[in-house]
Protein backbone atom coordinates (compact mmCIF):
# COMPACT_ATOMS: atom_id res chain seq x y z
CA UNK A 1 -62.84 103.64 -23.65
CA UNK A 2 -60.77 100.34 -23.09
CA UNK A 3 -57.15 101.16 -22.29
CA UNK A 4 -55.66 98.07 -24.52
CA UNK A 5 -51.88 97.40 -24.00
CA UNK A 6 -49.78 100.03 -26.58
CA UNK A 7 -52.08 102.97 -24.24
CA UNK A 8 -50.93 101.06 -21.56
CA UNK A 9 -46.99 101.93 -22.45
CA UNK A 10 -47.27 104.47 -23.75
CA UNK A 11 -49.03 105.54 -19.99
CA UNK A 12 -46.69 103.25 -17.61
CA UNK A 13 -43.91 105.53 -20.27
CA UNK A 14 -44.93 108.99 -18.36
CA UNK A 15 -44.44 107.11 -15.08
CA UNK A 16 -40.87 106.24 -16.71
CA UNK A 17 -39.72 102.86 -17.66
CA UNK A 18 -35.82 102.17 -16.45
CA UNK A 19 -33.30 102.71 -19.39
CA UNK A 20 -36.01 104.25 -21.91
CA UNK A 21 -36.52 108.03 -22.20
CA UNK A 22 -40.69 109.23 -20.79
CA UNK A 23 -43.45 109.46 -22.45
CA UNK A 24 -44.42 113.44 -23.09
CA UNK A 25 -47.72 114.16 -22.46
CA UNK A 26 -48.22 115.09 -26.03
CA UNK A 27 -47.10 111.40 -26.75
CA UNK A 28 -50.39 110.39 -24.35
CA UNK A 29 -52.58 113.00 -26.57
CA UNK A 30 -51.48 111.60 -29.73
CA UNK A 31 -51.92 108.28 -28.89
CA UNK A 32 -55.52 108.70 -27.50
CA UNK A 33 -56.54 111.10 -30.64
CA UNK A 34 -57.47 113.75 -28.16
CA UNK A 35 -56.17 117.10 -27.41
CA UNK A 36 -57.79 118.08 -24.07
CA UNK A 37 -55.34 115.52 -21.16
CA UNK A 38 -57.63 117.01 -18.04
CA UNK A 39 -60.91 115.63 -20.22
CA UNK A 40 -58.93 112.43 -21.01
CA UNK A 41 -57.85 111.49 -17.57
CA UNK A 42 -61.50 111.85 -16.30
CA UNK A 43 -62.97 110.40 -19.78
CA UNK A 44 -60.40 107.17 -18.52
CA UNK A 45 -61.66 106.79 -15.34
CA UNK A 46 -65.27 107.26 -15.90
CA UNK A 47 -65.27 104.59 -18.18
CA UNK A 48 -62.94 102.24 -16.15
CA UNK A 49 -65.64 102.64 -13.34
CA UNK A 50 -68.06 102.13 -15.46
CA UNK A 51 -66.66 98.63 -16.22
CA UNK A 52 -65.60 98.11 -13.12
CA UNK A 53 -61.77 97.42 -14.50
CA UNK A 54 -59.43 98.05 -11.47
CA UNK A 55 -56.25 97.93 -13.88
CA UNK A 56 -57.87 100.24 -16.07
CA UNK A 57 -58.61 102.63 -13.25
CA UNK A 58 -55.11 101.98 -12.30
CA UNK A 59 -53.71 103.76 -15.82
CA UNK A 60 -56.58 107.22 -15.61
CA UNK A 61 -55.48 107.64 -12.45
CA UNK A 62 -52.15 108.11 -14.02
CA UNK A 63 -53.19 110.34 -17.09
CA UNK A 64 -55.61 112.48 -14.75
CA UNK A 65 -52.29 112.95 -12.48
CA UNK A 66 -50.02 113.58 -15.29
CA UNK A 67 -52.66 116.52 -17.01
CA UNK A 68 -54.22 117.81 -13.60
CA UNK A 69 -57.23 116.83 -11.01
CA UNK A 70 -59.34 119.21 -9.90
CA UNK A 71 -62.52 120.28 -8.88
CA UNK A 72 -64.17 118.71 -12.15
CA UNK A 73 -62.87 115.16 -10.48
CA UNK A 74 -64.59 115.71 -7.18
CA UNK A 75 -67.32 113.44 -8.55
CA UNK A 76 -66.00 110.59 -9.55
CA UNK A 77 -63.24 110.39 -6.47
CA UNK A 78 -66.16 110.30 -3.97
CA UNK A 79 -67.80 107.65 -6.12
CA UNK A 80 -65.02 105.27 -6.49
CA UNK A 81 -63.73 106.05 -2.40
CA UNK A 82 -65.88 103.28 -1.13
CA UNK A 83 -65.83 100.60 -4.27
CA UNK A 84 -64.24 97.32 -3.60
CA UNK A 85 -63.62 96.37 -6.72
CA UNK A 86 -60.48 98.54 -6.92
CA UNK A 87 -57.25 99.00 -5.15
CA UNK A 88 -57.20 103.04 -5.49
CA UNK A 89 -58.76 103.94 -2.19
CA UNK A 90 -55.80 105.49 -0.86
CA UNK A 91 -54.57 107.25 -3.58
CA UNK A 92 -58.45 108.40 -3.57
CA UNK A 93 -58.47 109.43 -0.72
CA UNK A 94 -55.58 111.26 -0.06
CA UNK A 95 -56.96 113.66 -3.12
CA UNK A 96 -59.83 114.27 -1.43
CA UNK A 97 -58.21 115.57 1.14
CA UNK A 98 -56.08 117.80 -1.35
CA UNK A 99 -59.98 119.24 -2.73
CA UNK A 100 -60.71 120.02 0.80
CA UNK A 101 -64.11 120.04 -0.69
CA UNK A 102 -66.88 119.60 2.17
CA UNK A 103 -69.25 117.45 -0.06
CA UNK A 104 -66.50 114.52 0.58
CA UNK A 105 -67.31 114.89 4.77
CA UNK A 106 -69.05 111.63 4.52
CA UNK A 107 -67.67 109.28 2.05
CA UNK A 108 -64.03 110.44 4.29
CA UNK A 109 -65.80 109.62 7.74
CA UNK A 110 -66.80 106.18 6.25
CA UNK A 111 -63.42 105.56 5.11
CA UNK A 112 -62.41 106.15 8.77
CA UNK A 113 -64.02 102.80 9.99
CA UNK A 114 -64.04 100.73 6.53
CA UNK A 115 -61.43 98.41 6.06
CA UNK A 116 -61.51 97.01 2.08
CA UNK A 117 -60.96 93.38 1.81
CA UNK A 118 -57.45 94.15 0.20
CA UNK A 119 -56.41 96.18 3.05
CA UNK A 120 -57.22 93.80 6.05
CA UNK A 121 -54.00 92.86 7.00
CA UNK A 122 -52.70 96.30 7.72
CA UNK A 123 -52.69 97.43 11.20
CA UNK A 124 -51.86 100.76 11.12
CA UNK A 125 -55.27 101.81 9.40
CA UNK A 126 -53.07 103.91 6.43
CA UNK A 127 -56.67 104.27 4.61
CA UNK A 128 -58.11 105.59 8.19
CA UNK A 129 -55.11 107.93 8.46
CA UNK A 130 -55.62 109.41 4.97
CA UNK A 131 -59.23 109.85 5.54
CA UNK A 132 -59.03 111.43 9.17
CA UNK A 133 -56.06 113.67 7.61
CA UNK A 134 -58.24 114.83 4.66
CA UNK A 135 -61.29 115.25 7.24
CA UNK A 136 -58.97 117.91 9.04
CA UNK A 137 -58.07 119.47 5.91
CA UNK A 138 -61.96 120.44 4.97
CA UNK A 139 -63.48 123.43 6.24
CA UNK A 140 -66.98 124.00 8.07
CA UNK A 141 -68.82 122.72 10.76
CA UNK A 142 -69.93 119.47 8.93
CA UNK A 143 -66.19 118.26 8.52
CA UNK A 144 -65.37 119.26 12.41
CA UNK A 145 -68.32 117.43 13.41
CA UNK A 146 -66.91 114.04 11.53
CA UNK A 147 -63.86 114.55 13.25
CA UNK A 148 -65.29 114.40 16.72
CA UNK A 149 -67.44 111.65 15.72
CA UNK A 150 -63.97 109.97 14.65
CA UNK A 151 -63.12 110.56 18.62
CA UNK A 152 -65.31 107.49 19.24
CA UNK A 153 -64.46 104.96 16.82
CA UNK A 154 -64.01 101.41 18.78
CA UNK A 155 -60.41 101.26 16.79
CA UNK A 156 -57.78 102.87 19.41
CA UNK A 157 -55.34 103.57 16.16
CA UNK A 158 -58.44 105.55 14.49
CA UNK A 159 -59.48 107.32 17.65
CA UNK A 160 -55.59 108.45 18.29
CA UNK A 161 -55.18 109.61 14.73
CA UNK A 162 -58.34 111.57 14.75
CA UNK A 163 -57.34 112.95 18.47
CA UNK A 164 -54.35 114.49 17.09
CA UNK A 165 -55.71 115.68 13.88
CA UNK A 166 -58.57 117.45 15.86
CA UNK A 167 -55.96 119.11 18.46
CA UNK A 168 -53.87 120.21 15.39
CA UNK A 169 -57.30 121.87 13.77
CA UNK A 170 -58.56 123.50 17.16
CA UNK A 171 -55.27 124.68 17.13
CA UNK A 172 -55.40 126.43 13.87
C-alpha cells in the first residue's frame, strides 16, 4: 500500500499543518477505506519496508503513533532497528525501549556500537543513548547482561552512558 500524496496530507494534517485545523483520525480512516487505525499503521509500515520507501515509512510511523503501537509492532520495530535504508532508527528505538520487551536485547545492544551512515557526524551517540536507555528499561538477565557488555564498548561516550544506566538499574 503506496502512500501517494492526498494520504500524505491528509497524514502530515494529524501532525498539524500551521493555520489549518488537524486531521481527525476518522479523517485518516476514511481516507484509507479502513476502519481498524492500529491495523493501518502496521499495514503502512509493513509495506513501506517491504519497498524499502524511507518517506513512506516516515508517514506509518505517524498513523501507527496517532492509533497506538503495541506489542503487535514488536516485530516489525526490531526488523527495521538496524536497516539503513531509513532514517527512523531513533524514533525505533526509543519504542523499543517503551515495549521493554526482552526479545529486542540484541537488535538494542547492536544499536549501541552501530553508527548508520546518516548519523556519522553526531558525536554524542543519541542512537547509542536511546538504545543503552531502552536496554535498562528491559527486564531479565539477558538485557542486564547487554548492559555490562555495553561497559566495554571502545566508545568512552557509549561506555559512560551505559555506566550510568547500569548504576541507575542496580540501583532499582
Amino acid at each position: 500500500m503506496r502512500i501517494d500524496d492526498a494520504a500524505w496530507q491528509v497524514i502530515l494534517g494529524a501532525a498539524s499543518v500551521p493555520g489549518q485545523p488537524p486531521t481527525t483520525p476518522n479523517e485518516i480512516l476514511r481516507h484509507f477505506g479502513v476502519e481498524d487505525g492500529k491495523r493501518l499503521g502496521l499495514d503502512l509500515m509493513e509495506s513501506a519496508a517491504a519497498r524499502r520507501d524511507p518517506d513512506d515509512l516516515e508517514a506509518a510511523m505517524i498513523v501507527a503513533s496517532l492509533f497506538g503501537i503495541d506489542a503487535d509492532h514488536v516485530e516489525i520495530y526490531l526488523r527495521l532497528a538496524t536497516e539503513n535504508w531509513h532514517r527512523a532508527q531513533e524514533s525505533i528505538t526509543f519504542q523499543l525501549g517503551l515495549f521493554g520487551d526482552p526479545r529486542a536485547v540484541d537488535v538494542l545492544l547492536r544499536l549501541c556500537e552501530w553508527v548508520p551512515d546518516h548519523l556519522a557526524w553526531d558525536d554524542n551517540r543519541a542512537l547509542a543513548s536511546k538504545a543503552v536507555h531502552a536496554l535498562a528499561r528491559i527486564p531479565g538477565d539477558d538485557a542486564e547482561r547487554a548492559l555490562l557488555s555495553v561497559l566495554s564498548s571502545e566508545d568512552p561516550t557509549v561506555r559512560a552512558m551505559a555506566r550510568r544506566q547500569h548504576d541507575k538499574r542496580t540501583r532499582r
